[in-house]
PDB file of N, CA and C in Angstrom:
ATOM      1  N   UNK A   1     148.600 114.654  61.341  1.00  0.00           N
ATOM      2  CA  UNK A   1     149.357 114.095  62.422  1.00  0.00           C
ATOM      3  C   UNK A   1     148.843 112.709  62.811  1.00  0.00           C
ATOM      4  N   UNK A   2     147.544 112.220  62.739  1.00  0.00           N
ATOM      5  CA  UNK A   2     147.088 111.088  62.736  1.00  0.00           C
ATOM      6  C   UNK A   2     147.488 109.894  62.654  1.00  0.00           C
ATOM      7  N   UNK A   3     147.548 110.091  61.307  1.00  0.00           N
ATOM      8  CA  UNK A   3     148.295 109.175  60.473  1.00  0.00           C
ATOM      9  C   UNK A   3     149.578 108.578  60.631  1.00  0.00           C
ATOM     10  N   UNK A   4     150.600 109.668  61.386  1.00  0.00           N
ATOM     11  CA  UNK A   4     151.692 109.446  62.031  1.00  0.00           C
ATOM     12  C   UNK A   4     151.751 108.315  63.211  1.00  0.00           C
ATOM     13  N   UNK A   5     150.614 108.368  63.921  1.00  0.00           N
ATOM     14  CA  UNK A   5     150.714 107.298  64.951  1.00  0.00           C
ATOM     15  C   UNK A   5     149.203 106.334  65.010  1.00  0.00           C
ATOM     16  N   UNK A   6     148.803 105.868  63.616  1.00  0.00           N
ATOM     17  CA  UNK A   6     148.261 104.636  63.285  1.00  0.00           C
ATOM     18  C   UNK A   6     148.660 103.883  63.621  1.00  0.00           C
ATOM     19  N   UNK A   7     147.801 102.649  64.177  1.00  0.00           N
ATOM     20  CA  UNK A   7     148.496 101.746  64.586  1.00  0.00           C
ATOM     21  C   UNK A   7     149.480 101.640  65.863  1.00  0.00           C
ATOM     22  N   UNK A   8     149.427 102.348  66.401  1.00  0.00           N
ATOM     23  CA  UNK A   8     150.406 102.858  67.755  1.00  0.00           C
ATOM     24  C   UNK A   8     149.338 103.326  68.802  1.00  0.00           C
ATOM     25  N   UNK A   9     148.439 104.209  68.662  1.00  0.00           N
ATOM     26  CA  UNK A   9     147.584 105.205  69.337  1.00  0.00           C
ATOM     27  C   UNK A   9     146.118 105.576  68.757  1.00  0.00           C
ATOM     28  N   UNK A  10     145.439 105.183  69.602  1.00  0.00           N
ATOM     29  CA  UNK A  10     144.136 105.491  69.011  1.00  0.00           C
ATOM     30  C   UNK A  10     143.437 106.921  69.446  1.00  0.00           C
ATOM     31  N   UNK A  11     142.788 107.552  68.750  1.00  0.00           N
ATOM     32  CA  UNK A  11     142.394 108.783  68.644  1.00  0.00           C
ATOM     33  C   UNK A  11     140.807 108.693  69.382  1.00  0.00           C
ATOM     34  N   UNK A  12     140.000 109.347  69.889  1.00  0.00           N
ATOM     35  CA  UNK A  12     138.483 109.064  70.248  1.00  0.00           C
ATOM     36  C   UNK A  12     138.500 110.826  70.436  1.00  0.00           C
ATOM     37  N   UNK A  13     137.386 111.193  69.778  1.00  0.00           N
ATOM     38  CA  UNK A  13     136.888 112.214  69.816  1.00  0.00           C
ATOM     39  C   UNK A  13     135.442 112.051  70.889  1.00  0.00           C
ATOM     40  N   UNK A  14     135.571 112.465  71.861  1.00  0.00           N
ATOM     41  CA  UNK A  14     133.960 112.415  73.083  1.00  0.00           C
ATOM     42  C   UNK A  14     133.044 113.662  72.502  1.00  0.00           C
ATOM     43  N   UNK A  15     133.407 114.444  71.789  1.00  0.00           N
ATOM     44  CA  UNK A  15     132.665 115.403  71.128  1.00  0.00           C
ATOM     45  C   UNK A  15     131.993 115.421  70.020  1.00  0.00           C
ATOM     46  N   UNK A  16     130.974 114.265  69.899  1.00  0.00           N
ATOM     47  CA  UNK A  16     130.542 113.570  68.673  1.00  0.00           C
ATOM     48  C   UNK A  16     129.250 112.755  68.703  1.00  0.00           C
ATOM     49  N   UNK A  17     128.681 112.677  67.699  1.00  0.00           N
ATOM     50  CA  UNK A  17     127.749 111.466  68.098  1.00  0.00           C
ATOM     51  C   UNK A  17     127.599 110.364  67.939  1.00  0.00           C
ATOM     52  N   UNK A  18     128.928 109.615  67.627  1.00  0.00           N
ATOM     53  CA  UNK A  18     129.557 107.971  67.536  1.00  0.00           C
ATOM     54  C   UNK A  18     129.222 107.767  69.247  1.00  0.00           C
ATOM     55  N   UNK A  19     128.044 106.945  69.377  1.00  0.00           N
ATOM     56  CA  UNK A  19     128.136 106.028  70.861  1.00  0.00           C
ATOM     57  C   UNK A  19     129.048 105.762  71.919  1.00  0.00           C
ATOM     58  N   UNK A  20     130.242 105.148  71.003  1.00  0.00           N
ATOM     59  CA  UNK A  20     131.238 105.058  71.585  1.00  0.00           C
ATOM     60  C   UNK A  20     131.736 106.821  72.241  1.00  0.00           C
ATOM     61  N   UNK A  21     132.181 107.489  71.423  1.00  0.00           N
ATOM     62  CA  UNK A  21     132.379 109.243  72.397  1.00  0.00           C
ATOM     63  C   UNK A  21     131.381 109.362  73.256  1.00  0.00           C
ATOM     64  N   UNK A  22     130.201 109.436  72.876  1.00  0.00           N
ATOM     65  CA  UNK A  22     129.688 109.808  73.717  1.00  0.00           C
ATOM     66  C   UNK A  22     129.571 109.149  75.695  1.00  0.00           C
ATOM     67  N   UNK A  23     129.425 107.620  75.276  1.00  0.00           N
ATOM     68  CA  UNK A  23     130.015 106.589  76.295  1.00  0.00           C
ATOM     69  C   UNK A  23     131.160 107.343  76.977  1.00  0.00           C
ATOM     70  N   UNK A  24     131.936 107.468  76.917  1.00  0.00           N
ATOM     71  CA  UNK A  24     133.525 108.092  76.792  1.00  0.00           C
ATOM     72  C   UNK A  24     133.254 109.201  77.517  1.00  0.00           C
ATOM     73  N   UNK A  25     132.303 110.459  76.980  1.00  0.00           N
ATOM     74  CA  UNK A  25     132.564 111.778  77.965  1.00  0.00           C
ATOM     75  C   UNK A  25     131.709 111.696  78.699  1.00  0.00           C
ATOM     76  N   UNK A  26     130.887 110.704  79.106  1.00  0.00           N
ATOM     77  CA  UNK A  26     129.902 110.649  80.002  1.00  0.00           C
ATOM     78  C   UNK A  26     131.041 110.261  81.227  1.00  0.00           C
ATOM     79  N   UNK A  27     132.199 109.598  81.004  1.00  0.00           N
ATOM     80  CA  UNK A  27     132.719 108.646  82.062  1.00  0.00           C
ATOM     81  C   UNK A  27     133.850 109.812  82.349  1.00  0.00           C
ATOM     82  N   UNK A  28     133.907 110.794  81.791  1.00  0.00           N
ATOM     83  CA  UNK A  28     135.315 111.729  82.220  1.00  0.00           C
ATOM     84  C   UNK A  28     134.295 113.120  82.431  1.00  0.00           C
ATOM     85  N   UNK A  29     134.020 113.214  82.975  1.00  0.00           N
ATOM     86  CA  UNK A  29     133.442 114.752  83.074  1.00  0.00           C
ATOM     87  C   UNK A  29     134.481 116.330  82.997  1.00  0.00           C
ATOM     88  N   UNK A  30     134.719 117.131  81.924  1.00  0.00           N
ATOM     89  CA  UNK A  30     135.225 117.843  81.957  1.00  0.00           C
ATOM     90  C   UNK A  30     134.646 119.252  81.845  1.00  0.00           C
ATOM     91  N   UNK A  31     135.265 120.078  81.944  1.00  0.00           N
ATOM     92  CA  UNK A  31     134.643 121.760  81.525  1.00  0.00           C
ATOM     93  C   UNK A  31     135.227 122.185  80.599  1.00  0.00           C
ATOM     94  N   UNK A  32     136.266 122.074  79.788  1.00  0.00           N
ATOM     95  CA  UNK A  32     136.937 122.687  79.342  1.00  0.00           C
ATOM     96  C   UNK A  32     137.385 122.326  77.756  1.00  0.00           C
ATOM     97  N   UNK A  33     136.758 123.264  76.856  1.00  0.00           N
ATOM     98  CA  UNK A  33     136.833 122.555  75.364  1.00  0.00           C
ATOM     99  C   UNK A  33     138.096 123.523  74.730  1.00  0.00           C
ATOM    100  N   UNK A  34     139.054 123.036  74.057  1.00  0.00           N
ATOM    101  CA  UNK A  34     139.100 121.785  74.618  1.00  0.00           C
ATOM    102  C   UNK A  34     139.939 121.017  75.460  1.00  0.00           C
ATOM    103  N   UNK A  35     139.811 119.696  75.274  1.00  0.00           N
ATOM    104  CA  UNK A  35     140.913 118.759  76.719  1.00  0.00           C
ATOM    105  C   UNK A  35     140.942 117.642  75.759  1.00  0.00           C
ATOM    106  N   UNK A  36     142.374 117.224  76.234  1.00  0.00           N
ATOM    107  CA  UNK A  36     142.820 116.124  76.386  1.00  0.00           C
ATOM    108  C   UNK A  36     143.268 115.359  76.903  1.00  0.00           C
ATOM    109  N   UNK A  37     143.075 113.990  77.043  1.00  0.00           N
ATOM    110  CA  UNK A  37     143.023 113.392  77.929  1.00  0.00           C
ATOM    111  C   UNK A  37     143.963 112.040  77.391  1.00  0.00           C
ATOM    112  N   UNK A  38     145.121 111.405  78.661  1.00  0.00           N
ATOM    113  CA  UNK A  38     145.642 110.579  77.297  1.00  0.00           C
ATOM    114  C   UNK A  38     145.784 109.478  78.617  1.00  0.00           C
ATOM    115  N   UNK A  39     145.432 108.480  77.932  1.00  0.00           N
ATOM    116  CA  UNK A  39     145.840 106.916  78.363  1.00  0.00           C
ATOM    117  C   UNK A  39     146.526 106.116  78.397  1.00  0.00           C
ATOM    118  N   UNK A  40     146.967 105.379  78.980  1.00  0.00           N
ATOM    119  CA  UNK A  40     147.977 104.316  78.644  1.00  0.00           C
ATOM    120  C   UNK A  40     147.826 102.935  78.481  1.00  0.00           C
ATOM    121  N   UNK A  41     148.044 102.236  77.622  1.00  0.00           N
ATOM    122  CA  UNK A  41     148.155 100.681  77.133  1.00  0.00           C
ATOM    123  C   UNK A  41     146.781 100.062  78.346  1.00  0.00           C
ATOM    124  N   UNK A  42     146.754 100.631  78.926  1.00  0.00           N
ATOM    125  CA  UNK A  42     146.216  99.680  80.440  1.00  0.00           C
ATOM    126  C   UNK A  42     144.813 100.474  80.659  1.00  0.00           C
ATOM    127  N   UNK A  43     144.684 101.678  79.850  1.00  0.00           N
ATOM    128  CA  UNK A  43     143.443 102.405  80.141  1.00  0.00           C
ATOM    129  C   UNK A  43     143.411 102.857  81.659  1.00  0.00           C
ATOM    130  N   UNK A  44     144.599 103.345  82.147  1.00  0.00           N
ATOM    131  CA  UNK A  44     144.910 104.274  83.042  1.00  0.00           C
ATOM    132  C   UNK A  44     145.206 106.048  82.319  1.00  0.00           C
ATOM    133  N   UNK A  45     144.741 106.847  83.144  1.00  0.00           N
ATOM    134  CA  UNK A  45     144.742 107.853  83.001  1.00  0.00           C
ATOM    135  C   UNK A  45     146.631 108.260  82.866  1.00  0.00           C
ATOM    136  N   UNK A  46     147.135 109.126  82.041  1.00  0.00           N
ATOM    137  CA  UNK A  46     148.453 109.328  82.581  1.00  0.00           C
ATOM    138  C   UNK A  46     149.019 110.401  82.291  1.00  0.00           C
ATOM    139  N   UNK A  47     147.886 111.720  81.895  1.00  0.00           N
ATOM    140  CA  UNK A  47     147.919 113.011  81.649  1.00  0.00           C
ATOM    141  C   UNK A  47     146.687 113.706  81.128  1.00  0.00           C
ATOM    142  N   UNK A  48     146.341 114.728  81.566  1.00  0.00           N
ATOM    143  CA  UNK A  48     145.318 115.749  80.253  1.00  0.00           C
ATOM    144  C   UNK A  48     145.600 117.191  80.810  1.00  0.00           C
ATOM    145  N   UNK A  49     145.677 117.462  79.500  1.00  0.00           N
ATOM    146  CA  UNK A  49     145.877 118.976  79.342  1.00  0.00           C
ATOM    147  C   UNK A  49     144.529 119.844  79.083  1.00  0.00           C
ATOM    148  N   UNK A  50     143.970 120.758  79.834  1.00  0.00           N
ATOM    149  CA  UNK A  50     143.108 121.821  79.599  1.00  0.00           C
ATOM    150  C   UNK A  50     143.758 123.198  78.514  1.00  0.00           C
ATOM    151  N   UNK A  51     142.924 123.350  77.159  1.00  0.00           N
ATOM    152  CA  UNK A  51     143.178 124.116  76.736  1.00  0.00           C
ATOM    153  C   UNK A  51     143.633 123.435  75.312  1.00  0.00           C
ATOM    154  N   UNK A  52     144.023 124.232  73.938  1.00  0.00           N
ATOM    155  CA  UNK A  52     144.538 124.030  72.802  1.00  0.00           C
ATOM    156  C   UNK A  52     146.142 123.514  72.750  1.00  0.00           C
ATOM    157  N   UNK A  53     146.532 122.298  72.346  1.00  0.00           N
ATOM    158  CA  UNK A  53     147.730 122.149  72.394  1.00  0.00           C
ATOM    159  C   UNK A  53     148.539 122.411  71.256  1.00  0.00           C
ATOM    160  N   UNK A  54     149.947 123.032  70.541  1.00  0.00           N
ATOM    161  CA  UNK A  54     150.329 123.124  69.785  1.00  0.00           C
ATOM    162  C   UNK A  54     150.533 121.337  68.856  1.00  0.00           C
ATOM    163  N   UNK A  55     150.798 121.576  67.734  1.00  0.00           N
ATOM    164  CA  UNK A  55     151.257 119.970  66.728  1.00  0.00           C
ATOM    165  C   UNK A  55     152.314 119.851  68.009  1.00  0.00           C
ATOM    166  N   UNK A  56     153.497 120.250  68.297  1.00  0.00           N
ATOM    167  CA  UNK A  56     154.436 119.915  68.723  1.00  0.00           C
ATOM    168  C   UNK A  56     154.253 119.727  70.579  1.00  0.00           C
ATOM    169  N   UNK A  57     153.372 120.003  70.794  1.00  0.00           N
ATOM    170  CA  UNK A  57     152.886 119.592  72.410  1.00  0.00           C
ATOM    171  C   UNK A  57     152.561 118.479  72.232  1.00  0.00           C
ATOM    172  N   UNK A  58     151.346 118.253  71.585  1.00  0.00           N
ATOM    173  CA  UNK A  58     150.479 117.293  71.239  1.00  0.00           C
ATOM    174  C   UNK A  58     151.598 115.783  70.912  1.00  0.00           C
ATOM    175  N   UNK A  59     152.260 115.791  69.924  1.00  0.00           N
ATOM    176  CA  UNK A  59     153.908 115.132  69.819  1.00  0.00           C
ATOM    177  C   UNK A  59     154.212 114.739  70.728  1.00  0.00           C
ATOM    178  N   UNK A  60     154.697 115.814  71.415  1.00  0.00           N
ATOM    179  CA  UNK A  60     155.469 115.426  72.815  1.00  0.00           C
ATOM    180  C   UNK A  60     154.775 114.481  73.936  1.00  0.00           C
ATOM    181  N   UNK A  61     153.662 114.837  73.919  1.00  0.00           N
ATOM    182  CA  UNK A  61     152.670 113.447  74.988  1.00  0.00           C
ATOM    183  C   UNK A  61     152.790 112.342  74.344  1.00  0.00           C
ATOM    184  N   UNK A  62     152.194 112.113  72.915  1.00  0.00           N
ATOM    185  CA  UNK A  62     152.320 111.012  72.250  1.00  0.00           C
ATOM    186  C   UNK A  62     153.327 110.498  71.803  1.00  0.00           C
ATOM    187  N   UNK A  63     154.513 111.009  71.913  1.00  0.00           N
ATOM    188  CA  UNK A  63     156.000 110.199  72.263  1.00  0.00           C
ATOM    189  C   UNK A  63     156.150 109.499  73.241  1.00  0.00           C
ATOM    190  N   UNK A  64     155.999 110.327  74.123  1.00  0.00           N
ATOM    191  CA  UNK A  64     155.962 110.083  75.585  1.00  0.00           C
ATOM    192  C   UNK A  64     155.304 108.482  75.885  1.00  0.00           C
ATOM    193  N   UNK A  65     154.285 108.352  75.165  1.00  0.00           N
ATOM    194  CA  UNK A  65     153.191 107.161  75.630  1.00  0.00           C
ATOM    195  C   UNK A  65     153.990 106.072  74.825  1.00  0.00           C
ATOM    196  N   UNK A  66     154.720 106.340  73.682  1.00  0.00           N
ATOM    197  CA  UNK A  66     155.050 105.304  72.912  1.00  0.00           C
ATOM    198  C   UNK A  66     156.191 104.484  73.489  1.00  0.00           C
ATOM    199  N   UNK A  67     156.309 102.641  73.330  1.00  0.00           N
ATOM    200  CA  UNK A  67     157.110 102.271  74.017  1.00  0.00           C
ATOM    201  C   UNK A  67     158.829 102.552  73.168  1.00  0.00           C
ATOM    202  N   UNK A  68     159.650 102.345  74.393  1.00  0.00           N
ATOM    203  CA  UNK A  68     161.180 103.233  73.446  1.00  0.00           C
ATOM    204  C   UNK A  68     161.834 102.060  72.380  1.00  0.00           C
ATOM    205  N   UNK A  69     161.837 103.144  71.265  1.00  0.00           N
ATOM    206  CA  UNK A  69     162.745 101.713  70.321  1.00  0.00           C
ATOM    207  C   UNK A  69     163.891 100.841  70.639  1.00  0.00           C
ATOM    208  N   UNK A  70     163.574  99.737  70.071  1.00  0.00           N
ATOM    209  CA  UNK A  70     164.741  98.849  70.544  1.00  0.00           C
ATOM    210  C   UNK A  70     166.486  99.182  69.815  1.00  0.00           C
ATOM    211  N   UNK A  71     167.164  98.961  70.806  1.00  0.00           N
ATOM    212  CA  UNK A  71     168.650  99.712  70.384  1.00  0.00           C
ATOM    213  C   UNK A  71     169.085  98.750  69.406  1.00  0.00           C
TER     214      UNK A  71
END
């Protein structure tokens, strides 16, 4: 599914030991593995879900964030 939105959406795993994640879940404190957490263009918060999301949930946010094609 990744691959699908290269270049559109960047992925960060905070559950890792790349600096950068770790930076990252230090600044969101959560309980709940797992979560997601999704951002917008502006690095505003603008949803997270607690718990496992289906391919097709997961989709549906990251549509959501994408800007709408031009007609």
């Amino acid at each position: 599914m990744i691959p699908d939105y290269e270049g559109k959406i960047e992925f960060v795993n905070a559950i890792t030991d790349d600096a950068s994640g770790r930076q990252l879940a230090e600044q969101l404190p959560f309980a709940y593995i797992p979560m997601s957490i999704f951002f917008g263009a502006n690095g505003d918060k603008v949803a997270s879900q607690a718990g496992a999301l289906t391919e097709a949930q997961m989709r549906a946010y990251l549509d959501s964030m994408l800007p709408s094609p031009s007609p």
